[in-house]
PDB file of N, CA and C in Angstrom:
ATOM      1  N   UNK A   1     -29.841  -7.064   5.427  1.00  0.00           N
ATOM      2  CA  UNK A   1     -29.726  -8.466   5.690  1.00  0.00           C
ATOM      3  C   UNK A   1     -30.392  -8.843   7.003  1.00  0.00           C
ATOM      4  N   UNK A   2     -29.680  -9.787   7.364  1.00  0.00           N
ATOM      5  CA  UNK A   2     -30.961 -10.790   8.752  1.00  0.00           C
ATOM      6  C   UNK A   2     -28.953 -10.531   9.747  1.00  0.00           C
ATOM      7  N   UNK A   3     -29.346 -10.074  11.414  1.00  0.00           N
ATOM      8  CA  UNK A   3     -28.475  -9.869  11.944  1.00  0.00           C
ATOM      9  C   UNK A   3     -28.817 -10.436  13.288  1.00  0.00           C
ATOM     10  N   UNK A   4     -28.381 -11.711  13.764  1.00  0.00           N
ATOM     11  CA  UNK A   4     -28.948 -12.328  14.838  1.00  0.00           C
ATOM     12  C   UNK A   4     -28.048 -12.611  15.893  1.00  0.00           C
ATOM     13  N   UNK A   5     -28.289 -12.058  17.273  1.00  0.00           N
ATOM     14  CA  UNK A   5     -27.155 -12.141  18.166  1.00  0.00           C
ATOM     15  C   UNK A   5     -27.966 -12.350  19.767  1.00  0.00           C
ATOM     16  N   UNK A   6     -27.061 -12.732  20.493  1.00  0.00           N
ATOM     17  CA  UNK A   6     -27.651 -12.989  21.884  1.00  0.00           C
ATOM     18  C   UNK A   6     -29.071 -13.810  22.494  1.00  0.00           C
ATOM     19  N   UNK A   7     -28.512 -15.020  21.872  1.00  0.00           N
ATOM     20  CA  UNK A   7     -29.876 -16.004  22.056  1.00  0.00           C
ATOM     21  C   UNK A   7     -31.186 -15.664  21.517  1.00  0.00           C
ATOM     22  N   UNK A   8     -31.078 -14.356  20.455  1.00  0.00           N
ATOM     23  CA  UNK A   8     -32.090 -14.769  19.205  1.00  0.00           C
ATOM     24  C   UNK A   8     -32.294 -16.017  18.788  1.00  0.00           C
ATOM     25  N   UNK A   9     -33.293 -16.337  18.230  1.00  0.00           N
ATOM     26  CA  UNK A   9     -33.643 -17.605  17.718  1.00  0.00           C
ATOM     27  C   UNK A   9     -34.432 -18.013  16.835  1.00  0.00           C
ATOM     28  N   UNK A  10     -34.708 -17.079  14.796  1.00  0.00           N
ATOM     29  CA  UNK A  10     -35.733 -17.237  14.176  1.00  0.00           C
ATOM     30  C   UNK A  10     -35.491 -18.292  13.110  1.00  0.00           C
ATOM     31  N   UNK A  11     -36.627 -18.247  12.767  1.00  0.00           N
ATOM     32  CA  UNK A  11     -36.528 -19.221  11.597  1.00  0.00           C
ATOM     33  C   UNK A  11     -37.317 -18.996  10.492  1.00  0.00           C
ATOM     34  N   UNK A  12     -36.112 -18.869   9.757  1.00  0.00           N
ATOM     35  CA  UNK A  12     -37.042 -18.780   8.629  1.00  0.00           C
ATOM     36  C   UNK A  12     -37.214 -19.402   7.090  1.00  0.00           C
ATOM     37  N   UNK A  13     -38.209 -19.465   6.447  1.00  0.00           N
ATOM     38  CA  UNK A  13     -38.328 -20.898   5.340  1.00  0.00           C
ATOM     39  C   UNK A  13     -38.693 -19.887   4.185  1.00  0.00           C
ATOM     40  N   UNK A  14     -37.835 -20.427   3.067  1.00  0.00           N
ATOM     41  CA  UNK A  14     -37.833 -19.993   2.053  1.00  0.00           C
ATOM     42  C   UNK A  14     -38.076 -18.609   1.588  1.00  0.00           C
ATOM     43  N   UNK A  15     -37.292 -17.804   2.367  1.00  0.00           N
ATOM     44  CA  UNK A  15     -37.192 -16.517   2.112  1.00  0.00           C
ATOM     45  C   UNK A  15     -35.547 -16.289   1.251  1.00  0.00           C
ATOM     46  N   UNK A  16     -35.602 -14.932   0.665  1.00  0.00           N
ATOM     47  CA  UNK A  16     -34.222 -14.864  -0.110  1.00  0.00           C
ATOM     48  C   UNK A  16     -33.835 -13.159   0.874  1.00  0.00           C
ATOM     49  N   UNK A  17     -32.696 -13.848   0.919  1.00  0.00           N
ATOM     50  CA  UNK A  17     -31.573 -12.589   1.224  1.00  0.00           C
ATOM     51  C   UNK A  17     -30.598 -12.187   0.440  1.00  0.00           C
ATOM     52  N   UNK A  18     -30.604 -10.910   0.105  1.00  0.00           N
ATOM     53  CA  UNK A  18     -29.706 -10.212  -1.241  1.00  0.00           C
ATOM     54  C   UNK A  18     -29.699  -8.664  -1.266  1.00  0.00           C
ATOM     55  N   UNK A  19     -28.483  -7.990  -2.167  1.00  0.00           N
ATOM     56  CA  UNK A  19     -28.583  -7.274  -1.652  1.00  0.00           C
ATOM     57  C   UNK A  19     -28.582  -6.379  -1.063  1.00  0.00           C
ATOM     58  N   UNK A  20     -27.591  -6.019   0.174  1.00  0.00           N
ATOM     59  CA  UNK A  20     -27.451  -6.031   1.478  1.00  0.00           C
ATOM     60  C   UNK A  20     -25.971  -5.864   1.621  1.00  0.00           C
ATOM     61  N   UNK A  21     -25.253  -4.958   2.547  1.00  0.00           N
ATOM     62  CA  UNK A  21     -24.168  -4.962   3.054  1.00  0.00           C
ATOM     63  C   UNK A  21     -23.714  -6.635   3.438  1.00  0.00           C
ATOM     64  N   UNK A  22     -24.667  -7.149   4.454  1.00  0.00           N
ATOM     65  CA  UNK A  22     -24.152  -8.621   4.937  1.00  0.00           C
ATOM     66  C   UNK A  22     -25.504  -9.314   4.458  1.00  0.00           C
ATOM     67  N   UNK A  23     -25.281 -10.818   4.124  1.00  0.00           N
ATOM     68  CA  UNK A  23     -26.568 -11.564   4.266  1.00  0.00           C
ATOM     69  C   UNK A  23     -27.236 -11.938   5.549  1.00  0.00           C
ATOM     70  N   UNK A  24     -26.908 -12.459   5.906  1.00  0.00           N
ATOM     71  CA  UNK A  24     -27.035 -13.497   7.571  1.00  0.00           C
ATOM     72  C   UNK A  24     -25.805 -13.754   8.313  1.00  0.00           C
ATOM     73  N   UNK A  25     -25.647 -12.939   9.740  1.00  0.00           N
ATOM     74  CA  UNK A  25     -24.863 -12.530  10.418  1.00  0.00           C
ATOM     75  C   UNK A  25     -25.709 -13.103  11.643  1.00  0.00           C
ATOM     76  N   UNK A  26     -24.346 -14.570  12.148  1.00  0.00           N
ATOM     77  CA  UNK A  26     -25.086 -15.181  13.557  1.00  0.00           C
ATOM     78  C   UNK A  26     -24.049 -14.902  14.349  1.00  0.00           C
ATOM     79  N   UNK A  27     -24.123 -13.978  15.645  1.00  0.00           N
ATOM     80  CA  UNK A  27     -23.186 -14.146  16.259  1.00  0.00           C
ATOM     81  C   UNK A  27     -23.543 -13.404  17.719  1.00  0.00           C
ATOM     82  N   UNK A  28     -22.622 -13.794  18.713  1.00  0.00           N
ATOM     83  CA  UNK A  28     -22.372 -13.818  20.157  1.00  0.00           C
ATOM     84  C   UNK A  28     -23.565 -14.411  20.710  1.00  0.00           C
ATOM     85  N   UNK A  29     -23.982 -15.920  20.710  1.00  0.00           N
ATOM     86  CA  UNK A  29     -24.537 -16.558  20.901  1.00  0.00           C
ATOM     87  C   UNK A  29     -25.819 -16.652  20.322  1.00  0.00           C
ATOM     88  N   UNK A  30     -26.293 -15.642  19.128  1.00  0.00           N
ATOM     89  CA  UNK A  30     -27.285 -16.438  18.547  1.00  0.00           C
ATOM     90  C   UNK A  30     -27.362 -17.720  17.583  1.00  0.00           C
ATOM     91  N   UNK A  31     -28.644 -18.197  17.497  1.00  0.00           N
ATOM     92  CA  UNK A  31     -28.863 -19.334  16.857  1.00  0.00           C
ATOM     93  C   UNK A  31     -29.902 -18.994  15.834  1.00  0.00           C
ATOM     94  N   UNK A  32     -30.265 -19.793  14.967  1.00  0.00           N
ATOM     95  CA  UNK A  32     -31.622 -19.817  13.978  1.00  0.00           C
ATOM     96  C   UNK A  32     -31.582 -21.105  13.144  1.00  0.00           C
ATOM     97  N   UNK A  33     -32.445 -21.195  12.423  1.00  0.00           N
ATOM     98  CA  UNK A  33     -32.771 -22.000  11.422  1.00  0.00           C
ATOM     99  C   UNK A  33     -33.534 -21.885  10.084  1.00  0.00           C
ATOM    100  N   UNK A  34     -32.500 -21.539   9.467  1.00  0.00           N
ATOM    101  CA  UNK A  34     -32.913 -21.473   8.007  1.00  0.00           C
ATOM    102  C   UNK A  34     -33.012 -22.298   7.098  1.00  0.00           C
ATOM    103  N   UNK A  35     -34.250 -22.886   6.113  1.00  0.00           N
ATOM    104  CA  UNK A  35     -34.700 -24.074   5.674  1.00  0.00           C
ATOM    105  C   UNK A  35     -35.124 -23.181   4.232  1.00  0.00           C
ATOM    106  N   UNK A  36     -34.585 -23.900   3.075  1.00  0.00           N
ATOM    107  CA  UNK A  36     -35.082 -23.477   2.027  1.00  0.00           C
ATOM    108  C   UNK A  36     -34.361 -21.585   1.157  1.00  0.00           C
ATOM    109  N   UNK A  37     -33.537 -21.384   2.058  1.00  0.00           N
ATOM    110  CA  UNK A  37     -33.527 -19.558   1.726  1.00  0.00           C
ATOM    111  C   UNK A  37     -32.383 -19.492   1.114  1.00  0.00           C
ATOM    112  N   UNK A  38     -32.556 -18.367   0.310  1.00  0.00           N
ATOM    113  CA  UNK A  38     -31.813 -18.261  -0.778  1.00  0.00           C
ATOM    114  C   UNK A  38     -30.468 -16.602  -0.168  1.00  0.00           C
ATOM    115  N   UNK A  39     -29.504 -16.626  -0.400  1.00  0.00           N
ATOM    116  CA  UNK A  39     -28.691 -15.573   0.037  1.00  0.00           C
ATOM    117  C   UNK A  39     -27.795 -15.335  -1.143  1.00  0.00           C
ATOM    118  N   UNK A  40     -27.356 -14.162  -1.455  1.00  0.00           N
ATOM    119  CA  UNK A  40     -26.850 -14.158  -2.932  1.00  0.00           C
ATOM    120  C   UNK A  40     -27.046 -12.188  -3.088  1.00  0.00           C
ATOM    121  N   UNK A  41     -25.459 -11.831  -3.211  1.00  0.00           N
ATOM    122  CA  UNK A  41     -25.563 -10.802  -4.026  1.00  0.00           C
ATOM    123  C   UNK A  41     -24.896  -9.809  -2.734  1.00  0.00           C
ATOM    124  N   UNK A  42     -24.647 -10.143  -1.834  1.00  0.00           N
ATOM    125  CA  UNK A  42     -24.382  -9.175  -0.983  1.00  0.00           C
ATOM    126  C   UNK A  42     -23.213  -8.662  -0.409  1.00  0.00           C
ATOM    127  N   UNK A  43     -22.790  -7.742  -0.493  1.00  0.00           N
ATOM    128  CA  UNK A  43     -21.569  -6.686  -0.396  1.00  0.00           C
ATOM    129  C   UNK A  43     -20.743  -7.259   0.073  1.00  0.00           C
ATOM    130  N   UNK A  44     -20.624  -7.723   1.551  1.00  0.00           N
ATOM    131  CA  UNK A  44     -19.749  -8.704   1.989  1.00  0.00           C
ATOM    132  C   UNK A  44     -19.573 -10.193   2.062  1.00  0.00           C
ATOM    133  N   UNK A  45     -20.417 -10.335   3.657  1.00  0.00           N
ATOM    134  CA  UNK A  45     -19.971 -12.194   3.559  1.00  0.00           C
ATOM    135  C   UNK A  45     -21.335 -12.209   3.077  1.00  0.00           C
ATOM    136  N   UNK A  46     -21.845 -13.768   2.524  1.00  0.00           N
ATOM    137  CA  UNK A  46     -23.446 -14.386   1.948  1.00  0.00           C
ATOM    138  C   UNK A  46     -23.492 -14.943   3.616  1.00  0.00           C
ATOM    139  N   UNK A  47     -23.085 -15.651   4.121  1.00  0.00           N
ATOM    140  CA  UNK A  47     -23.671 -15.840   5.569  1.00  0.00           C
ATOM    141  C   UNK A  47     -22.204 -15.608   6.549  1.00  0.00           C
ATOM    142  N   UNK A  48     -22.357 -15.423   8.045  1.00  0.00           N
ATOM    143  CA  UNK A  48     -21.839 -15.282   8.568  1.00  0.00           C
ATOM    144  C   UNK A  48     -21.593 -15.256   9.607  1.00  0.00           C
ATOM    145  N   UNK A  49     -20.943 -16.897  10.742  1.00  0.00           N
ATOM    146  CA  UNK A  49     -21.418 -17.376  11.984  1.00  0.00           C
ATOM    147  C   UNK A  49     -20.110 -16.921  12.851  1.00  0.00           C
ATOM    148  N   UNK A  50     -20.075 -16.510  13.983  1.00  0.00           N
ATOM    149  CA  UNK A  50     -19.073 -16.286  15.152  1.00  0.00           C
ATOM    150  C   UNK A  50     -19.660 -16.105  16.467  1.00  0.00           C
ATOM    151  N   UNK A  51     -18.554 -17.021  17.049  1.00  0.00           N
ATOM    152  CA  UNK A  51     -19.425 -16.779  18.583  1.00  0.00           C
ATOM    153  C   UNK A  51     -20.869 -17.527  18.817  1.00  0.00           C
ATOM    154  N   UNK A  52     -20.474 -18.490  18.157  1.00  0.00           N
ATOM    155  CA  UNK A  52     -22.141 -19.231  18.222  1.00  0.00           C
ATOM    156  C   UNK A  52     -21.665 -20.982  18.393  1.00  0.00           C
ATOM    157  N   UNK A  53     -20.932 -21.246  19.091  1.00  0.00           N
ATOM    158  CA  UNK A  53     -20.960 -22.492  19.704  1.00  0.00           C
ATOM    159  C   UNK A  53     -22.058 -23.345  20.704  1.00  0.00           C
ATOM    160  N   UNK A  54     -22.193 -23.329  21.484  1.00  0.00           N
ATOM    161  CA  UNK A  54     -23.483 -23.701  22.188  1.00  0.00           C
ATOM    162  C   UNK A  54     -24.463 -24.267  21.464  1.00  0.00           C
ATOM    163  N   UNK A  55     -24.842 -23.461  20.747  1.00  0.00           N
ATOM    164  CA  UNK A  55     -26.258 -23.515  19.615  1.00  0.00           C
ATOM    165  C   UNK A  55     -26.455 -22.796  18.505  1.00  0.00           C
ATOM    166  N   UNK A  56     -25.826 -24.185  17.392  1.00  0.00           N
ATOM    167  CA  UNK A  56     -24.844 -23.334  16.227  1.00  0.00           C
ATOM    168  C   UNK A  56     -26.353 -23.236  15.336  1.00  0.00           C
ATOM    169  N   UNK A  57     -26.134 -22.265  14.316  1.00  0.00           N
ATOM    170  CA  UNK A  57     -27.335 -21.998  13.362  1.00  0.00           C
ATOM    171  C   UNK A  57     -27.405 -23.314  12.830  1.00  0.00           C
ATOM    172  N   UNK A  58     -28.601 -23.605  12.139  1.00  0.00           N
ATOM    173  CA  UNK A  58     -28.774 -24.612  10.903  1.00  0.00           C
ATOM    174  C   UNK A  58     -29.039 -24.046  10.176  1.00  0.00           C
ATOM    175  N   UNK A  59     -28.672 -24.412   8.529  1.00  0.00           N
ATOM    176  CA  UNK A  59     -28.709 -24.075   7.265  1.00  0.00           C
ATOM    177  C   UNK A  59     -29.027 -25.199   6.199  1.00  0.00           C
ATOM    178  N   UNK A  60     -30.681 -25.535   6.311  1.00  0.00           N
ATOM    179  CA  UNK A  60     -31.088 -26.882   5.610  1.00  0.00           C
ATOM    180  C   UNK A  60     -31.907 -26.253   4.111  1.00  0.00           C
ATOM    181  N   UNK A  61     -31.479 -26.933   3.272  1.00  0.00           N
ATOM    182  CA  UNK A  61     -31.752 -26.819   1.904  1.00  0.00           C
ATOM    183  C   UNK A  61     -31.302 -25.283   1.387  1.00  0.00           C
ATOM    184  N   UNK A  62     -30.655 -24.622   1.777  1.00  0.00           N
ATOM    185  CA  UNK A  62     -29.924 -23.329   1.176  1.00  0.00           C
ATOM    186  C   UNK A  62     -28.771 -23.052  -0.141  1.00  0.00           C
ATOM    187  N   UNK A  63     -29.452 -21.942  -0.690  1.00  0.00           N
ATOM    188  CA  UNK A  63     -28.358 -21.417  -1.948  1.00  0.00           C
ATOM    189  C   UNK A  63     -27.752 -20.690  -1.427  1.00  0.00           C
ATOM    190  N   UNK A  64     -26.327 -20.717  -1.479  1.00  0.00           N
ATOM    191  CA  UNK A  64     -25.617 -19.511  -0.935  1.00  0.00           C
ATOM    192  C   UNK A  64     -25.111 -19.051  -2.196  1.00  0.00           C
ATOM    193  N   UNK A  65     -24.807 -17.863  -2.741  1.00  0.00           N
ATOM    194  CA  UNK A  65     -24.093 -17.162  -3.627  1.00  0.00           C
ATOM    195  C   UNK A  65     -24.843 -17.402  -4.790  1.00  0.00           C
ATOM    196  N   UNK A  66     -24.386 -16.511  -6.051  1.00  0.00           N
ATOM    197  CA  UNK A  66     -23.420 -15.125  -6.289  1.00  0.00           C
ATOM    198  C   UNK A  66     -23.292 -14.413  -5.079  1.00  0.00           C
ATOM    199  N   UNK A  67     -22.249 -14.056  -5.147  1.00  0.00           N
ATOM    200  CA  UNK A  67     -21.926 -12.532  -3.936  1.00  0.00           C
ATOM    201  C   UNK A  67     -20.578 -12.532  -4.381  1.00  0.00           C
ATOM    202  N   UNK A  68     -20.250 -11.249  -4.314  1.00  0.00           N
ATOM    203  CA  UNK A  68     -18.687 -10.377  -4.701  1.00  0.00           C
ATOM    204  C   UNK A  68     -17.714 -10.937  -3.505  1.00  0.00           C
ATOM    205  N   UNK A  69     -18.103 -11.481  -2.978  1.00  0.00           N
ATOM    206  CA  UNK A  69     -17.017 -11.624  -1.768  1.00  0.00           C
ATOM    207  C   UNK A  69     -17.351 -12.816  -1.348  1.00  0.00           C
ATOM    208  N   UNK A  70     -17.343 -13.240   0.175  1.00  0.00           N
ATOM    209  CA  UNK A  70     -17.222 -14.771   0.395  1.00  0.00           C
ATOM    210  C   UNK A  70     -18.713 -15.366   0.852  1.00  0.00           C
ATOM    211  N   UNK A  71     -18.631 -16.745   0.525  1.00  0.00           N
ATOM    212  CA  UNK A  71     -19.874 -17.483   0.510  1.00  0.00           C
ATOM    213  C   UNK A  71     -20.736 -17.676   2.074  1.00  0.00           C
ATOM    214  N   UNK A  72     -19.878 -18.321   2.836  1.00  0.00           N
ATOM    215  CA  UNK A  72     -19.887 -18.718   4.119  1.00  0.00           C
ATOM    216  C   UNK A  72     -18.748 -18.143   4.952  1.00  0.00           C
ATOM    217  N   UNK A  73     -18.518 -17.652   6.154  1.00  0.00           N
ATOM    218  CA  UNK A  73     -17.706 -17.781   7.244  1.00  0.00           C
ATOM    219  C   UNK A  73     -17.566 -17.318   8.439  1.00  0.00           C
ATOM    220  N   UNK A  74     -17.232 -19.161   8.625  1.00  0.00           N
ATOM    221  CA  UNK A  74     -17.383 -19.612  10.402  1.00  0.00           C
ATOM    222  C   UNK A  74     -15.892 -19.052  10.975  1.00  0.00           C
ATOM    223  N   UNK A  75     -16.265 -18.042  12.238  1.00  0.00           N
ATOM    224  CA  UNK A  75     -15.069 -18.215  12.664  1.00  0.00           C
ATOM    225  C   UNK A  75     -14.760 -17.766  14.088  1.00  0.00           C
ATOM    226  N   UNK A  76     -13.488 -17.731  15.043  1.00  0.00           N
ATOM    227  CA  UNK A  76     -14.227 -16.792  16.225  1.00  0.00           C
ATOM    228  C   UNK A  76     -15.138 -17.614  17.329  1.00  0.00           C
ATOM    229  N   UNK A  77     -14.657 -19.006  17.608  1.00  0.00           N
ATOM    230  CA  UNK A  77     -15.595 -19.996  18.406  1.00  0.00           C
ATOM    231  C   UNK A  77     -17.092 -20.387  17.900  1.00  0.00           C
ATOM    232  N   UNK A  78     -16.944 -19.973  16.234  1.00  0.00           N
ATOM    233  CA  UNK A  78     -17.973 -20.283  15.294  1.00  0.00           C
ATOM    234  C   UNK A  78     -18.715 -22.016  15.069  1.00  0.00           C
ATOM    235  N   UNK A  79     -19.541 -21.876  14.835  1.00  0.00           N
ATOM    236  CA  UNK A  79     -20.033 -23.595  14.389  1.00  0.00           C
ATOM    237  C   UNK A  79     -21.628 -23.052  13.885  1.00  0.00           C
ATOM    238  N   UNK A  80     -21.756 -24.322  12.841  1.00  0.00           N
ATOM    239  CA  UNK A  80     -22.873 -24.367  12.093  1.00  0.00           C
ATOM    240  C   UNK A  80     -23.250 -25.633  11.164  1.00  0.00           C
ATOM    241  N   UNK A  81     -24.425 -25.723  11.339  1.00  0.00           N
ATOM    242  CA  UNK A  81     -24.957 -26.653  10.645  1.00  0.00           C
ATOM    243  C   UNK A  81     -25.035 -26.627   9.289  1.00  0.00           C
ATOM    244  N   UNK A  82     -24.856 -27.718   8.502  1.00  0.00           N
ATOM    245  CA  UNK A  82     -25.360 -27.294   7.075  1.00  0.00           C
ATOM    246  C   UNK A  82     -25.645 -28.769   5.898  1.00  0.00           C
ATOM    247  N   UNK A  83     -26.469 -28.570   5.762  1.00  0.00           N
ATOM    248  CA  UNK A  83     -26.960 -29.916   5.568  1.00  0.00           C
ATOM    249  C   UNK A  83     -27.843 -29.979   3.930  1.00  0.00           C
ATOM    250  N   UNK A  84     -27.697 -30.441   2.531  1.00  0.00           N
ATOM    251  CA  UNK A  84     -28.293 -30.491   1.913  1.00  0.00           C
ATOM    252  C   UNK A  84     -28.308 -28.471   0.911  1.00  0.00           C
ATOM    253  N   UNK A  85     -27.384 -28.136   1.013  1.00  0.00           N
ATOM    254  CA  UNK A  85     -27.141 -26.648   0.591  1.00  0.00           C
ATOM    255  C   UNK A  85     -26.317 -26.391  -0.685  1.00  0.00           C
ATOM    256  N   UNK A  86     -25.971 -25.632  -0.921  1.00  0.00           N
ATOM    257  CA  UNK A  86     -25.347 -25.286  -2.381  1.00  0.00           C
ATOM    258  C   UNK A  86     -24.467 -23.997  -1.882  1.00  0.00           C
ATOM    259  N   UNK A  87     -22.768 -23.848  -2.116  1.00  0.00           N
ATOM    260  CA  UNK A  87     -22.539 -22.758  -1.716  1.00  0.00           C
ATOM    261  C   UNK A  87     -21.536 -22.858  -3.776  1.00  0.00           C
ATOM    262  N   UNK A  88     -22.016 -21.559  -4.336  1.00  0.00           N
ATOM    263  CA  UNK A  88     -21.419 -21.344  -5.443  1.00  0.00           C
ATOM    264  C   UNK A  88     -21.240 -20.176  -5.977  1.00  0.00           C
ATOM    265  N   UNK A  89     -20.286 -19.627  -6.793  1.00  0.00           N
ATOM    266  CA  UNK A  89     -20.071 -18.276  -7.536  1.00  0.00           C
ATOM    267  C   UNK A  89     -20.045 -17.191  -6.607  1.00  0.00           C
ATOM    268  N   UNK A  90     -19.432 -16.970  -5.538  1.00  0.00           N
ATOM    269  CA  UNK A  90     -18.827 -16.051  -4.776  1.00  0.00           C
ATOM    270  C   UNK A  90     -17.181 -16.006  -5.012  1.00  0.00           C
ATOM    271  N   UNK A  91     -17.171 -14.785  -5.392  1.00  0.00           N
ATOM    272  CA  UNK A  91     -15.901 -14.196  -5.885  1.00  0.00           C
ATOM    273  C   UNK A  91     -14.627 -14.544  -5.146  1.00  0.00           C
ATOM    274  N   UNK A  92     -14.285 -14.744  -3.838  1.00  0.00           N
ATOM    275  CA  UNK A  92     -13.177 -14.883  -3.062  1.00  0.00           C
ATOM    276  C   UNK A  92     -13.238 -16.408  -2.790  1.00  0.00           C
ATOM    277  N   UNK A  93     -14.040 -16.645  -1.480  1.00  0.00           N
ATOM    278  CA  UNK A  93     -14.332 -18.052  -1.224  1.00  0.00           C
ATOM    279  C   UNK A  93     -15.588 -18.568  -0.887  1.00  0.00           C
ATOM    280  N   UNK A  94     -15.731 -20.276  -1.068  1.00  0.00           N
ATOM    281  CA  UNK A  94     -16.965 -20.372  -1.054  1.00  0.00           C
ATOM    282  C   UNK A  94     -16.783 -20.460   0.425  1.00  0.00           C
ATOM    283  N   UNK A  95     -16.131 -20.815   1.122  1.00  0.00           N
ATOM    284  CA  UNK A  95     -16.319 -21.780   2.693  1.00  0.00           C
ATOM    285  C   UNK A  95     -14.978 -21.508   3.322  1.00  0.00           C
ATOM    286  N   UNK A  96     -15.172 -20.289   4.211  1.00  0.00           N
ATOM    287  CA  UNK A  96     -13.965 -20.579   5.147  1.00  0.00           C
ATOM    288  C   UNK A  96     -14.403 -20.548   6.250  1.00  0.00           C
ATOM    289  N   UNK A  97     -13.408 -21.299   7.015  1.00  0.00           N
ATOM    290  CA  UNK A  97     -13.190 -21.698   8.604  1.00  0.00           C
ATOM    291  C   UNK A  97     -11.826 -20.960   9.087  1.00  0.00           C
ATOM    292  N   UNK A  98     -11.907 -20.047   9.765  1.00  0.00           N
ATOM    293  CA  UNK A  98     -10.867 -19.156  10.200  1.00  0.00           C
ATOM    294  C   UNK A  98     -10.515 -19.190  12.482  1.00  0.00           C
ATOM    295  N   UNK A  99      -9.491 -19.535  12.459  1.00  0.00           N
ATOM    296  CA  UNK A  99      -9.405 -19.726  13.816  1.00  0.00           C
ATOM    297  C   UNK A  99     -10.028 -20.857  14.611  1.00  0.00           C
ATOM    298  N   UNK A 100     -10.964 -20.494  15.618  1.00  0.00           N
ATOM    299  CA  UNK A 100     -11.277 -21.375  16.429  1.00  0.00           C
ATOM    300  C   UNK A 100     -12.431 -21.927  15.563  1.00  0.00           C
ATOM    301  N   UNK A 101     -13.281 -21.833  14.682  1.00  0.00           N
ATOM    302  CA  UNK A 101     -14.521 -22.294  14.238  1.00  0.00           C
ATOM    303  C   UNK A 101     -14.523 -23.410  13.955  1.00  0.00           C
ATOM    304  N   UNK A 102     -15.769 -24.082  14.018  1.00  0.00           N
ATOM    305  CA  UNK A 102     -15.657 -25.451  13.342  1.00  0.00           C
ATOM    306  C   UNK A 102     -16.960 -25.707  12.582  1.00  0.00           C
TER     307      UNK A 102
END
């Protein structure tokens, strides 16, 4: 998967993530921007933001799921953008917010 931490900052357009132990893992202050990408199929979470307040990821035009486990989750002084996306058919949940996240 894509694992972004400590004021990383990529972006990337219409690529697919699958797969993979994790999909997209933003955390202890990284950021990115993903436009168009597809995530689906992967062992654990399909995306996955913590510790990223300051400068939360964006997630514009995205498929999240199939995946055996959960779709999205923010949590952990988490935040994220998401705008125009699809989160569906992940086995547990599509969207959680756990603790401090927003």
């Amino acid at each position: 998967g894509v694992a972004i931490s400590k004021d990383g900052d990529p972006t990337l357009i219409g690529c697919t993530v699958h797969s993979c132990n994790s999909g997209i893992s933003v955390v202890e202050g990284g950021h990115g921007t993903f436009k168009n990408v597809e995530v689906h199929d992967n062992a654990t979470c399909q995306v996955e933001v913590v510790d990223c307040r300051l400068q939360p990821p964006v997630l514009e035009e995205c498929i999240i799921g199939p995946g055996p486990s959960l779709g999205v989750m923010v949590r952990s002084s988490g935040t994220c953008i998401m705008s125009n996306s699809s989160i569906s058919g992940n086995a547990l949940i599509g969207f959680l917010l756990d603790g401090a996240g927003a």
